[in-house]
Protein backbone atom coordinates (compact mmCIF):
# COMPACT_ATOMS: atom_id res chain seq x y z
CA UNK A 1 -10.33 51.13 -84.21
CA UNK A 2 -7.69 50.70 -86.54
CA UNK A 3 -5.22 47.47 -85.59
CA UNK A 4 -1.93 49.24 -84.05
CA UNK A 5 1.59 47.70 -84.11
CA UNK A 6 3.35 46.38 -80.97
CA UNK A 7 6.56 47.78 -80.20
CA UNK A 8 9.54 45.20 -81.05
CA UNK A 9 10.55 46.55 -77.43
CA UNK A 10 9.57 44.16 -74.61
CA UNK A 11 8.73 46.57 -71.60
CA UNK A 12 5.65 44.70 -70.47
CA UNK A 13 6.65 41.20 -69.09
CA UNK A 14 7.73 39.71 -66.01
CA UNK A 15 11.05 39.36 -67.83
CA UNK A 16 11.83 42.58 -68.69
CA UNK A 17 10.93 44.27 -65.29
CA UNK A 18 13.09 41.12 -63.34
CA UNK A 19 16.59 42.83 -64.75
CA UNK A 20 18.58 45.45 -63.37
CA UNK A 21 17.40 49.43 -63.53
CA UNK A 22 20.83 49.53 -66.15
CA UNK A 23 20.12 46.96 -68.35
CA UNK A 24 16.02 47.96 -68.73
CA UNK A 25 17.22 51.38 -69.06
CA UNK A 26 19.10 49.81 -72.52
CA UNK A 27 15.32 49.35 -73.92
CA UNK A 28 14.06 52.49 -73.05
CA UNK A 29 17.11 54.41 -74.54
CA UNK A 30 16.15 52.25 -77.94
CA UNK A 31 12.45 53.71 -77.24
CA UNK A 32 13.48 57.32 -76.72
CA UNK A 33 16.46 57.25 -80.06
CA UNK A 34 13.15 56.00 -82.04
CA UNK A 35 10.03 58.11 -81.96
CA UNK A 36 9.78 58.00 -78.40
CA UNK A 37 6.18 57.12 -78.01
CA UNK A 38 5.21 53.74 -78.83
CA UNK A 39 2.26 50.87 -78.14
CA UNK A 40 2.87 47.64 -76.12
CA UNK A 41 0.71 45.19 -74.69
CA UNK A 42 -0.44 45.53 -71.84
CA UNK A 43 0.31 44.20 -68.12
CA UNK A 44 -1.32 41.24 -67.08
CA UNK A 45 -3.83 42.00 -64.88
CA UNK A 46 -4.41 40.49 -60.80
CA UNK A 47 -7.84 41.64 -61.33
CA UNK A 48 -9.03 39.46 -65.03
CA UNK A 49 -9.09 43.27 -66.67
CA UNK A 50 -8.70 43.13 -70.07
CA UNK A 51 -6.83 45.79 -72.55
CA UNK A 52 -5.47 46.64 -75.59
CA UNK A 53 -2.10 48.15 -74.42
CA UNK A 54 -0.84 51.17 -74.01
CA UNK A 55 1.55 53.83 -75.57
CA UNK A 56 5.03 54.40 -73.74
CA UNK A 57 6.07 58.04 -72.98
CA UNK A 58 10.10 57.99 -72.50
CA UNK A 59 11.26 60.86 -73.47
CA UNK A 60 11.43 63.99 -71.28
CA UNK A 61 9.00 66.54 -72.85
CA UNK A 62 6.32 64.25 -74.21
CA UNK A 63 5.75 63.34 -70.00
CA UNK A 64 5.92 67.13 -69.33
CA UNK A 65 3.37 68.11 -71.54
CA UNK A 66 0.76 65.35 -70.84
CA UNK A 67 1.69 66.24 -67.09
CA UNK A 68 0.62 69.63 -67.81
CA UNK A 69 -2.58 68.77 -69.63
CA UNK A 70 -4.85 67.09 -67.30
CA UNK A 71 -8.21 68.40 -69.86
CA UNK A 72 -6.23 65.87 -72.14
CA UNK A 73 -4.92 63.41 -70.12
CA UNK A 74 -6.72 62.41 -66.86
CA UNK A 75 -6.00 60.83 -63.99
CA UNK A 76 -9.37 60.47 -62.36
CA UNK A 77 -9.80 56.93 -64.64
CA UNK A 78 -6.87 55.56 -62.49
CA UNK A 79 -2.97 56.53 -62.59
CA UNK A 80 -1.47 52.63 -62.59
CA UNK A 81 -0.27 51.13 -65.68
CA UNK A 82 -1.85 47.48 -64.72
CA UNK A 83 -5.18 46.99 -65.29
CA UNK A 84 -6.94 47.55 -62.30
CA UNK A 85 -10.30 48.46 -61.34
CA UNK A 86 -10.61 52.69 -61.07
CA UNK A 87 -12.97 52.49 -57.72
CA UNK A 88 -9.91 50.83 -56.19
CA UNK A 89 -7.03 53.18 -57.28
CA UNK A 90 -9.56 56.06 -56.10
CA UNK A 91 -9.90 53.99 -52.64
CA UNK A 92 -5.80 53.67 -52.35
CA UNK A 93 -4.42 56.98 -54.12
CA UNK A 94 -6.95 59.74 -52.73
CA UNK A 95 -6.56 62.72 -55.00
CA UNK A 96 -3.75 60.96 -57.04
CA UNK A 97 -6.88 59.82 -58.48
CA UNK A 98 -8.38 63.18 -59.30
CA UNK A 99 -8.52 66.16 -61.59
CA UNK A 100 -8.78 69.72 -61.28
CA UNK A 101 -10.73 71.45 -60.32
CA UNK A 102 -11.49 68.75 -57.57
CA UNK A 103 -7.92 67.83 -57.19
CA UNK A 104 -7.59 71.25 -56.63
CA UNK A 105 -9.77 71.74 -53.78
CA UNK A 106 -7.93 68.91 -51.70
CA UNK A 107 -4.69 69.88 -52.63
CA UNK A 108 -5.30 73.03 -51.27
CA UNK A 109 -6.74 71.50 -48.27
CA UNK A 110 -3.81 69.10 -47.12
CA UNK A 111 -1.53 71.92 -47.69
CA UNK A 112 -3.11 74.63 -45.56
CA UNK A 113 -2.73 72.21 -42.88
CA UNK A 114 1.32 72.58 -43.18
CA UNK A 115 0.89 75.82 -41.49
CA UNK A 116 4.87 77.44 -40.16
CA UNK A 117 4.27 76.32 -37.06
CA UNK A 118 3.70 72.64 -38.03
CA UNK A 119 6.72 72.56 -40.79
CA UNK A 120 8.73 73.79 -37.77
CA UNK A 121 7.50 70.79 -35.67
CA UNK A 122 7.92 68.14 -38.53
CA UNK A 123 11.30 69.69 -39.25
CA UNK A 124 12.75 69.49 -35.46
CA UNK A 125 11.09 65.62 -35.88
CA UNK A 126 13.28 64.55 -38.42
CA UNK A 127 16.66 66.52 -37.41
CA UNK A 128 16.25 64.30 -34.11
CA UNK A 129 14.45 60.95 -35.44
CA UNK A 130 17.78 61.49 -38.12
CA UNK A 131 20.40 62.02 -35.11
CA UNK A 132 19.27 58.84 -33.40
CA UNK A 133 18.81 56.76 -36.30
CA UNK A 134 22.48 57.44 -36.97
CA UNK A 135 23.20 57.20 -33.23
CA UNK A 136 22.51 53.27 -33.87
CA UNK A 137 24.36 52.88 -36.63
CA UNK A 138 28.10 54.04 -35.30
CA UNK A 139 29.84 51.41 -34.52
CA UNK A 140 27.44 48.85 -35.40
CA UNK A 141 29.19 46.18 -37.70
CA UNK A 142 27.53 44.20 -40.16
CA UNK A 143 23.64 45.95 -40.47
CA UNK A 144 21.02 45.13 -43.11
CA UNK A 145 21.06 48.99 -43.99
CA UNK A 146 17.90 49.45 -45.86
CA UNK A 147 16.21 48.21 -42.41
CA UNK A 148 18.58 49.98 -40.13
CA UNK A 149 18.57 53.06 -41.64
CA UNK A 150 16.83 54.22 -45.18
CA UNK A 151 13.61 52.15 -43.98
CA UNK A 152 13.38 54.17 -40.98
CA UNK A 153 13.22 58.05 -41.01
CA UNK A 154 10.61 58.70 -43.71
CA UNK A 155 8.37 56.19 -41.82
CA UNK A 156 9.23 57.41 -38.04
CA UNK A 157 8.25 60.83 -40.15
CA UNK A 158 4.75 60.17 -41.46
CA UNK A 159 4.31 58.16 -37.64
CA UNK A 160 4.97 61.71 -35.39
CA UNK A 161 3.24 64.24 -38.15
CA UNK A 162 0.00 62.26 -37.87
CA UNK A 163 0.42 61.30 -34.33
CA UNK A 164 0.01 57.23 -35.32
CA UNK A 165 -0.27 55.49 -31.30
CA UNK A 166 3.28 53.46 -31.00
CA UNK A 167 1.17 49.78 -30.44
CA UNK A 168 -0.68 50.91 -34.28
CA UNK A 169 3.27 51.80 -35.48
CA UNK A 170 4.33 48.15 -36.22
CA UNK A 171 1.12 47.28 -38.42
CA UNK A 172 0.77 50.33 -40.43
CA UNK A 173 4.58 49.76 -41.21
CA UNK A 174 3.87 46.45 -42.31
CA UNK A 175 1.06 47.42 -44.65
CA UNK A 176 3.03 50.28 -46.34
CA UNK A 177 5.48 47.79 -47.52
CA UNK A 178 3.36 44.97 -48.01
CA UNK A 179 1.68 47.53 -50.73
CA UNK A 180 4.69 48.49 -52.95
CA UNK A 181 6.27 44.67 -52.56
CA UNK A 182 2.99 43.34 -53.45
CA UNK A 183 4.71 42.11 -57.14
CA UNK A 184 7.43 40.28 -55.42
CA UNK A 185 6.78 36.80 -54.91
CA UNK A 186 8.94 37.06 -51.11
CA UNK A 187 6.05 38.46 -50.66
CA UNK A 188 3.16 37.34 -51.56
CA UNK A 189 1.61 34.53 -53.68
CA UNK A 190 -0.32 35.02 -56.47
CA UNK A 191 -3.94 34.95 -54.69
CA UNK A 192 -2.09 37.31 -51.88
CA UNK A 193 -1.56 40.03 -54.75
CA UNK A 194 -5.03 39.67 -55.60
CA UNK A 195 -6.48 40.39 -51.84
CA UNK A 196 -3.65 41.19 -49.87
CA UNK A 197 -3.45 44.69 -51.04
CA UNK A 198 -7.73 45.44 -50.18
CA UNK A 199 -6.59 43.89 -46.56
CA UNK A 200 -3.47 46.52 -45.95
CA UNK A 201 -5.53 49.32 -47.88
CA UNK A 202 -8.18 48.92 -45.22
CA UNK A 203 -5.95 49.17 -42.37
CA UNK A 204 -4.13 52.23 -43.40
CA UNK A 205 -7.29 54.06 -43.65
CA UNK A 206 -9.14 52.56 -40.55
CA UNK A 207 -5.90 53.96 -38.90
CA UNK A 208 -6.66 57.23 -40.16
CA UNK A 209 -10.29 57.37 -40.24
CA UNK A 210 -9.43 56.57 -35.88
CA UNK A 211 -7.11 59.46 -35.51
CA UNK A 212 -9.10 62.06 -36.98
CA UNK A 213 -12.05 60.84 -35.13
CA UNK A 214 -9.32 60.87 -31.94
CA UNK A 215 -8.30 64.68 -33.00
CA UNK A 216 -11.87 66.08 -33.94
CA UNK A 217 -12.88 65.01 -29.98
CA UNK A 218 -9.16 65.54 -28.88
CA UNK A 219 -7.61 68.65 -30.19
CA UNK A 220 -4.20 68.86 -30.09
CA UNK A 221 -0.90 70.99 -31.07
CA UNK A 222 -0.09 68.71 -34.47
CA UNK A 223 -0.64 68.09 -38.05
CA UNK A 224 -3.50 65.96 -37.59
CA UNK A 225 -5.50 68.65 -35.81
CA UNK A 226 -4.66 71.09 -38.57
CA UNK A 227 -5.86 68.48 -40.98
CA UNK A 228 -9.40 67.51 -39.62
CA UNK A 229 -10.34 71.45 -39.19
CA UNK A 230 -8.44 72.77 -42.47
CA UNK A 231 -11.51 74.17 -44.89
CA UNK A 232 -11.31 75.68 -48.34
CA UNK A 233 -14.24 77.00 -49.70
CA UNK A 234 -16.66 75.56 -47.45
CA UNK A 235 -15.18 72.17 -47.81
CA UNK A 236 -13.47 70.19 -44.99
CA UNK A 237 -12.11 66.47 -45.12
CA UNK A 238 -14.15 63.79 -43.89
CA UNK A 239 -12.75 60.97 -41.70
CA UNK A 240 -12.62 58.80 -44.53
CA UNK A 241 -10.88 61.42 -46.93
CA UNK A 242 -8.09 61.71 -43.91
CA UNK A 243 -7.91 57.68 -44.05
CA UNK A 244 -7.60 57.75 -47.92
CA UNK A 245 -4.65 60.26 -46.90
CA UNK A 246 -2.88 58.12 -44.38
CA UNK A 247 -3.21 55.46 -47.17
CA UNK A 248 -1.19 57.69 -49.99
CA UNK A 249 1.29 59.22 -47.73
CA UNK A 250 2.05 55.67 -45.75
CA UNK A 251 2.38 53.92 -49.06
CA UNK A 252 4.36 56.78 -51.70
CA UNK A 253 5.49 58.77 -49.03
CA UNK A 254 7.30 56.53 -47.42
CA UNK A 255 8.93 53.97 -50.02
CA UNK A 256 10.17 57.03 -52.18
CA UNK A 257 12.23 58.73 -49.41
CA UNK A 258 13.44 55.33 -48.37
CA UNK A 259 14.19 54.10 -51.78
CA UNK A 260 16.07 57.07 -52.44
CA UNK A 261 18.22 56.72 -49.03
CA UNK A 262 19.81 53.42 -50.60
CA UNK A 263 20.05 54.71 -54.01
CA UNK A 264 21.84 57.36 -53.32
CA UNK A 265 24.09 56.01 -50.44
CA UNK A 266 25.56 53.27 -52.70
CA UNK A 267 26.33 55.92 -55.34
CA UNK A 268 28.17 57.97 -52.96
CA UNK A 269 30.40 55.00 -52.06
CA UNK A 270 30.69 53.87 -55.66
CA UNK A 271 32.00 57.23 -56.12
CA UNK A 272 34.01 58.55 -53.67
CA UNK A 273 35.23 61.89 -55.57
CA UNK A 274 31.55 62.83 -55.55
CA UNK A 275 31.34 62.45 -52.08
CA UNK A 276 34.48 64.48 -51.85
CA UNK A 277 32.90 67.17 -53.25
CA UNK A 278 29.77 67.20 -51.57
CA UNK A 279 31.48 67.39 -48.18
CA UNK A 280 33.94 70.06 -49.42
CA UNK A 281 31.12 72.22 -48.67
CA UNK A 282 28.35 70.14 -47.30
CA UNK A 283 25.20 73.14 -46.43
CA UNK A 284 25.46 74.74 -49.73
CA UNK A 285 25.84 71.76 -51.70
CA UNK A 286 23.75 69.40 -50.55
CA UNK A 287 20.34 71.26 -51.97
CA UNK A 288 22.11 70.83 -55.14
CA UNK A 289 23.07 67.01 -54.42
CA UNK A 290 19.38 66.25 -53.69
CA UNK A 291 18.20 66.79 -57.04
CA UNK A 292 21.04 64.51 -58.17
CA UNK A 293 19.94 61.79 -55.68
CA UNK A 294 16.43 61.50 -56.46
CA UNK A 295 17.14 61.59 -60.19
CA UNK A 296 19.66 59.25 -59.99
CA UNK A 297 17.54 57.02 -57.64
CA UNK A 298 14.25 57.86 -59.88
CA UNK A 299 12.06 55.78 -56.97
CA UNK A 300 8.84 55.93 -58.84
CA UNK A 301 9.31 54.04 -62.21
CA UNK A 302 6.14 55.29 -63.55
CA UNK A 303 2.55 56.38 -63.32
CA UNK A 304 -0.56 56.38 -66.25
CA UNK A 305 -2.94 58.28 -67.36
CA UNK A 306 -6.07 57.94 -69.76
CA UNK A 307 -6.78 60.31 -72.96
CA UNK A 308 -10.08 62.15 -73.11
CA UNK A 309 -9.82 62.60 -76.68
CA UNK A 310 -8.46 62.09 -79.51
CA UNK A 311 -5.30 64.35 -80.21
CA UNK A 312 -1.88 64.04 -80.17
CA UNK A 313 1.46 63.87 -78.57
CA UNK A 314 4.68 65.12 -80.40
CA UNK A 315 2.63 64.53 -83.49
CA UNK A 316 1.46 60.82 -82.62
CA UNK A 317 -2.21 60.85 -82.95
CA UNK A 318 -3.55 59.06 -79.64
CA UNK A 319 -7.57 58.00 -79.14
CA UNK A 320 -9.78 58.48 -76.64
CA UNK A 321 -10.07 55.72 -73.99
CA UNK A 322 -5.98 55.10 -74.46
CA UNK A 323 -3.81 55.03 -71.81
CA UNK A 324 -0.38 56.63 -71.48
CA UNK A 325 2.51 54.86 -69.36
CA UNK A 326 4.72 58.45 -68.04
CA UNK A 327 8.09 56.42 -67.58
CA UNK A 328 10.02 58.73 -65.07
CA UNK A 329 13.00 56.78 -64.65
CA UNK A 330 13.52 56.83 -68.85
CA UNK A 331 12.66 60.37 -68.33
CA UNK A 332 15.36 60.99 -65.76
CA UNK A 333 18.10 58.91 -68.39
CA UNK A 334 16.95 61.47 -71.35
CA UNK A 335 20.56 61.90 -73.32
CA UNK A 336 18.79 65.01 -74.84
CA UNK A 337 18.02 66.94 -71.52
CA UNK A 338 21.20 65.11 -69.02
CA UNK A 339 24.74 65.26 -70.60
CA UNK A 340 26.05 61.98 -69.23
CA UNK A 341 22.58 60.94 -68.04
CA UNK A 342 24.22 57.16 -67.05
CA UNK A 343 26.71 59.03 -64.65
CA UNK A 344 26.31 60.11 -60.67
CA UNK A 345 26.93 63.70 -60.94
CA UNK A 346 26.21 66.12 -57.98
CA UNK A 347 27.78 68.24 -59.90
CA UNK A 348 25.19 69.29 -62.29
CA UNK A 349 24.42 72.93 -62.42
CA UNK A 350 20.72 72.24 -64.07
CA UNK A 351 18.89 69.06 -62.95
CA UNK A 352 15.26 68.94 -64.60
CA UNK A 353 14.42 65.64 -63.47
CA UNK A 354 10.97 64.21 -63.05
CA UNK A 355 11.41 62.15 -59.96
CA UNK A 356 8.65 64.34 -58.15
CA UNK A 357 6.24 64.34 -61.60
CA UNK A 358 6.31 65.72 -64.99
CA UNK A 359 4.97 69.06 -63.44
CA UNK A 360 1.36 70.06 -63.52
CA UNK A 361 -1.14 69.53 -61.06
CA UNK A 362 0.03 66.30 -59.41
CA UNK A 363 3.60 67.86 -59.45
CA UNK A 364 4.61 65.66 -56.08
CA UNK A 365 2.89 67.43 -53.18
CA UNK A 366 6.04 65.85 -50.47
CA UNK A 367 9.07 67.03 -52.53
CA UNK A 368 9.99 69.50 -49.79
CA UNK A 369 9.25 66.97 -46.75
CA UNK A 370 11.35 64.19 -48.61
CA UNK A 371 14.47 66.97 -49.13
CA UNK A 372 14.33 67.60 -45.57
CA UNK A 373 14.28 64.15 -44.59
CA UNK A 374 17.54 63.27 -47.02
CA UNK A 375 19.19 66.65 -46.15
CA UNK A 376 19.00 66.08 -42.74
CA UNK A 377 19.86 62.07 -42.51
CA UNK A 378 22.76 62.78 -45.14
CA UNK A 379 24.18 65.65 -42.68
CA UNK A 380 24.71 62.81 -40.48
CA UNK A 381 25.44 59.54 -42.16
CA UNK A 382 28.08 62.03 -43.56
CA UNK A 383 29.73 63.49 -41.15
CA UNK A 384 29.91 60.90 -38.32
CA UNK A 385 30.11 57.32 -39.88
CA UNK A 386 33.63 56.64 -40.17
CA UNK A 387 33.41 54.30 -43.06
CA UNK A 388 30.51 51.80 -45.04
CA UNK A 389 31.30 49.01 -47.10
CA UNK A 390 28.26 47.43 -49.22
CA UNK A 391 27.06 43.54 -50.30
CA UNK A 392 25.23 43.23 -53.12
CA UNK A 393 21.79 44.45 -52.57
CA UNK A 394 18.91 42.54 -52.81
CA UNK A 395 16.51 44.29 -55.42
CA UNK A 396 12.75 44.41 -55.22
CA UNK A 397 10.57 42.96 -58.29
CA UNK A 398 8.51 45.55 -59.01
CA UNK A 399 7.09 47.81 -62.06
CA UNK A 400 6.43 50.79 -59.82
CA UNK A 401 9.15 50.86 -57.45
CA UNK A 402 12.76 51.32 -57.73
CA UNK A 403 13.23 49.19 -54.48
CA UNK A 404 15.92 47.59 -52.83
CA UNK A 405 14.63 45.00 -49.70
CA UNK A 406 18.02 44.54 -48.27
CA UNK A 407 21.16 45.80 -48.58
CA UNK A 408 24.13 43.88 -46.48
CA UNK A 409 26.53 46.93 -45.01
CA UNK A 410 29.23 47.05 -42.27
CA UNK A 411 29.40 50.68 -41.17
CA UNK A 412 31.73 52.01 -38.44
């Protein structure tokens, strides 16, 4: 293979990812004013896997279309941008790790499960999980609040939907974050990054693999129920398909609905005229505000995928065997598609963003769940805390995750 040309652009060392979302977002805009697709070298790898690099997707519609081409651009090689082995990312990410038509099929299962009656539970769930969370925080004084408040509805969520026993709530909590923190050294050492994660992995889905064995002998009015006996065309999920689940919606559905929480709460106190307007008219606004929230927040960084031949993208020939980096949060900063993309504006009338995917098959299956949880917790952090002041918040080292660990708040 011909001998490619590193980017100038330093996007893949401990370096660059250790700086603020603003000031990495500087490199990408470079990257997207240039030809917007571009090789680096790649992440060190945990795991001793060597590669050549990889090219950088930044702009908007060059992550759309490869979204939207999984014949071209698979997933079922493994979706994470450092090295790491494929049999493990197929172990952790379920059918993140798929394509159609297999991703297909299990889509299609997991949502048949979210029958009317069950989004009816889940929703009643979170309207009161939301209404006591808040009920702690009135009055409360100084609060950490990414643990008192943003860490705590999307996971008190997943717990009731899959009916997770309260003495197993502490521990699969614990493994959820100790999976998207696992590249911050608070965290964990060096060896701990190597085996930490197979040690949380394997509890989240001995958890699940339990309470669909529980449900299959114990039938009961909930989600999990719905799960284990769901079937499309002839095909039903195995215990150990519903523990790969539990893994994927512990892990990204959690730390994306949190992340966004914080992101977006800080915003609305850095600017007060937005939240002005948002409560002017709070029900038929805050759909609108959502959008602005999670692409303002842009929780997932980015995602990979691997080319099955050669082709091209935007005119850039690409080989088969490369991988592709899909950078959402340059995506979601695209001065082409978002006038004033570096500005909080719940204003915007059209709001494209690519926090839930670049469309396509893995198009993020949670995106209503996650709107209900910030619609609902919003209603009330809005409407009944009488004032919140912020520290500066404690950011999360991480490629993946837009993450904040703690965030110092005195709320009234």
């Amino acid at each position: 293979m011909q001998a490619r040309e590193y980017s100038p652009v330093d996007i893949s060392s401990h370096d660059f990812w250790d700086q603020p979302f603003a000031v990495r977002d500087e490199a990408f805009a470079q990257l997207r004013a240039a030809d917007g697709l571009s090789w680096h070298h790649p992440w060190p790898s945990m795991f001793g896997i060597e590669e050549p690099g990889f090219w950088a997707l930044t702009r908007r519609a060059d992550i759309v279309y490869v979204s939207q081409h999984p014949e071209l651009f698979t997933s079922a090689d493994g979706v994470a941008l450092n090295p790491m082995p494929a049999e493990i990312q197929r172990f952790a990410s379920f059918f993140l790790a798929m394509d159609p038509p297999q991703h297909t099929v299990y889509r299609r299962l997991i949502s048949s499960a979210f029958t009317p009656r069950n989004v009816r539970q889940i929703e009643e769930q979170i309207h009161r999980n939301a209404v006591g969370i808040v009920d702690d925080l009135v009055g409360a004084g100084d609060i950490d609040f990414v643990a008192a408040c943003s860490a705590r509805l999307p996971m008190l969520t997943i717990m009731d939907m899959l009916g997770v026993p309260s003495a197993d709530q502490a521990s699969v909590a614990y493994a959820a974050e100790k999976l998207f923190g696992m590249s911050d050294e608070e965290y964990s050492t060096a060896d701990e990054q190597a085996n930490d994660p197979a040690a949380q992995i394997m509890l989240l889905n001995n958890t699940g693999v339990e309470l669909a064995r529980f449900r299959r002998k114990n039938p009961g009015d909930d989600l999990m129920t719905s799960i284990v006996n769901a079937e499309v065309d002839g095909h039903r999920l195995t215990d150990e398909e519903i523990g790969a689940f539990l893994i994927l919606l512990a892990s990204a559905g959690n730390d994306t609905t949190k992340q966004t929480t914080t992101h977006a709460m800080m915003a609305l106190v850095d600017n007060p005229d937005q939240r002005e307007w948002l409560m002017a008219d709070f029900e038929n606004r805050i759909g609108q505000a959502i959008e602005e929230f999670v692409r303002w927040s842009s929780p997932v960084l980015q995602f990979a995928r691997f080319v099955t031949e050669d082709t091209e993208i935007n005119g850039q020939p690409v080989a088969a065997g490369d991988k592709v980096g899909l950078f959402y949060c340059s995506a979601n900063r695209d001065e082409t598609v978002f006038e004033d993309a570096g500005a909080f504006d719940l204003t915007r009338a059209s709001n494209p963003h690519l926090g839930f995917g670049g469309g396509g098959p893995h198009f993020c299956l949670g995106n209503q769940l996650a709107k209900a949880e910030l619609r609902n917790l919003f209603r009330e952090l809005l409407t009944r805390l009488k004032s919140v002041e912020f520290g500066e918040p404690d950011l999360l080292y991480s490629f993946f995750a837009h993450g904040v660990k703690r965030l110092p708040a005195h709320v009234r």
